[in-house]
Structure formats: structure tokens, C-alpha cells
C-alpha atoms as a PDB file:
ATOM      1  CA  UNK A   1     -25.268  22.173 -27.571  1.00  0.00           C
ATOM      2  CA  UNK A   2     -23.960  25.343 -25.973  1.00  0.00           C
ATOM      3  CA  UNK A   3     -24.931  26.067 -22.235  1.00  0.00           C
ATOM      4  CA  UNK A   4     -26.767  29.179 -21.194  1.00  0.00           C
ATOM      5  CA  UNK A   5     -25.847  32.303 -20.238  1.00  0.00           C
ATOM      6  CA  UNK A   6     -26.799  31.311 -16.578  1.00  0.00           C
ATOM      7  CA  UNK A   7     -25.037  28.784 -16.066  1.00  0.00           C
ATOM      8  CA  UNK A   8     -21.514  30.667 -17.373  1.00  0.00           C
ATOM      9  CA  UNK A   9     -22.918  33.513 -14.479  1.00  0.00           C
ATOM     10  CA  UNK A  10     -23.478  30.340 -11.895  1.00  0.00           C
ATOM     11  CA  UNK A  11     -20.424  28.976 -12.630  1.00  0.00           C
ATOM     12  CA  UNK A  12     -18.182  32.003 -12.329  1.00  0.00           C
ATOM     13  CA  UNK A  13     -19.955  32.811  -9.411  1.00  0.00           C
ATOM     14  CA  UNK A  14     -18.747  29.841  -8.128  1.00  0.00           C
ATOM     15  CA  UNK A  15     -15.220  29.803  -9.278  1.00  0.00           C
ATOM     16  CA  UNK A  16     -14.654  33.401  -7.528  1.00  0.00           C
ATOM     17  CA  UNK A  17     -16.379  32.464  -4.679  1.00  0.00           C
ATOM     18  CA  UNK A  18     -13.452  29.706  -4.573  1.00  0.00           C
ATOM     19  CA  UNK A  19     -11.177  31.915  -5.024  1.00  0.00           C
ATOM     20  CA  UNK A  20     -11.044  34.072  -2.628  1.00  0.00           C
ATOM     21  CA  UNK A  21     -12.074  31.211   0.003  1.00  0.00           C
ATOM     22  CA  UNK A  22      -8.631  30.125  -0.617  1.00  0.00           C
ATOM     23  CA  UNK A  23      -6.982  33.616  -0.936  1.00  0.00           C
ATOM     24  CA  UNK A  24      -8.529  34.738   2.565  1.00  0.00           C
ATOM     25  CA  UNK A  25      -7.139  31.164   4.062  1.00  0.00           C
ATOM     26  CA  UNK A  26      -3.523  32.324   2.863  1.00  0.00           C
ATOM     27  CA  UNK A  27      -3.971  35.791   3.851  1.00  0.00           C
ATOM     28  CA  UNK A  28      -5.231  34.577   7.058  1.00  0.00           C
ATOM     29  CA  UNK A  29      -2.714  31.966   7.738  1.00  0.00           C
ATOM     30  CA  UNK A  30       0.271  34.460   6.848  1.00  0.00           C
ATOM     31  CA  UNK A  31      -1.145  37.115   8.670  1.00  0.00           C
ATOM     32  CA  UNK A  32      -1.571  34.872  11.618  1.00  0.00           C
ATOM     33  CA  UNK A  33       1.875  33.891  12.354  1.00  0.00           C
ATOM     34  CA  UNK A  34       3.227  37.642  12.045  1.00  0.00           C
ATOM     35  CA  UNK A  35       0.449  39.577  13.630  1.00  0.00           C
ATOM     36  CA  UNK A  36      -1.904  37.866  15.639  1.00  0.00           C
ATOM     37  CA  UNK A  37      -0.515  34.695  17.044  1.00  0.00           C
ATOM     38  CA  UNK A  38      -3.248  32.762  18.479  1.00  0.00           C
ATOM     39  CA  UNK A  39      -3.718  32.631  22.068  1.00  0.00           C
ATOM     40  CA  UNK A  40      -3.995  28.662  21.974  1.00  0.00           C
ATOM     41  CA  UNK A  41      -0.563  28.420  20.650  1.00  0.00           C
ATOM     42  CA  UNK A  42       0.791  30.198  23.611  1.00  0.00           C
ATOM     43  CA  UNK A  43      -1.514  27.952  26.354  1.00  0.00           C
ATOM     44  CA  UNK A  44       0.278  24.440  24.485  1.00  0.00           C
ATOM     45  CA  UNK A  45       3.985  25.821  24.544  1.00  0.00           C
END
């Protein structure tokens, strides 16, 4: 029994939606140490 073509569209959906969830947590965590450090980071040290 093959699925439809809606749920290969949901399902990809999905999948890049993951994707670039964890690609923008990266980006944002690299970027974040370089460029903007956090002001609660200086406030603890």
C-alpha cells in the first residue's frame, strides 16, 4: 500500500522545517559567542 502524495508533501514539510530549526540553533549559537555575546554572560562573570 503506497502512501499519498500528501503525506510525502507533509512529511517533507516537516523534515525541512527540522532542519533548519537545528541549522538556525548552530548558526545562532556560533554566531553568539563571536558577535553578540549575551549581556547575561557578562552580569554572572
Amino acid at each position: 500500500m503506497q502512501p499519498s502524495d500528501e503525506t510525502y508533501i507533509l512529511y517533507g514539510a516537516l523534515f525541512i522545517f527540522v532542519m533548519f530549526g537545528l541549522l538556525f540553533n548552530v548558526v545562532k549559537r556560533l554566531g553568539s559567542s563571536k558577535n553578540f555575546p549575551p549581556n547575561k554572560d557578562k552580569k554572572n562573570n
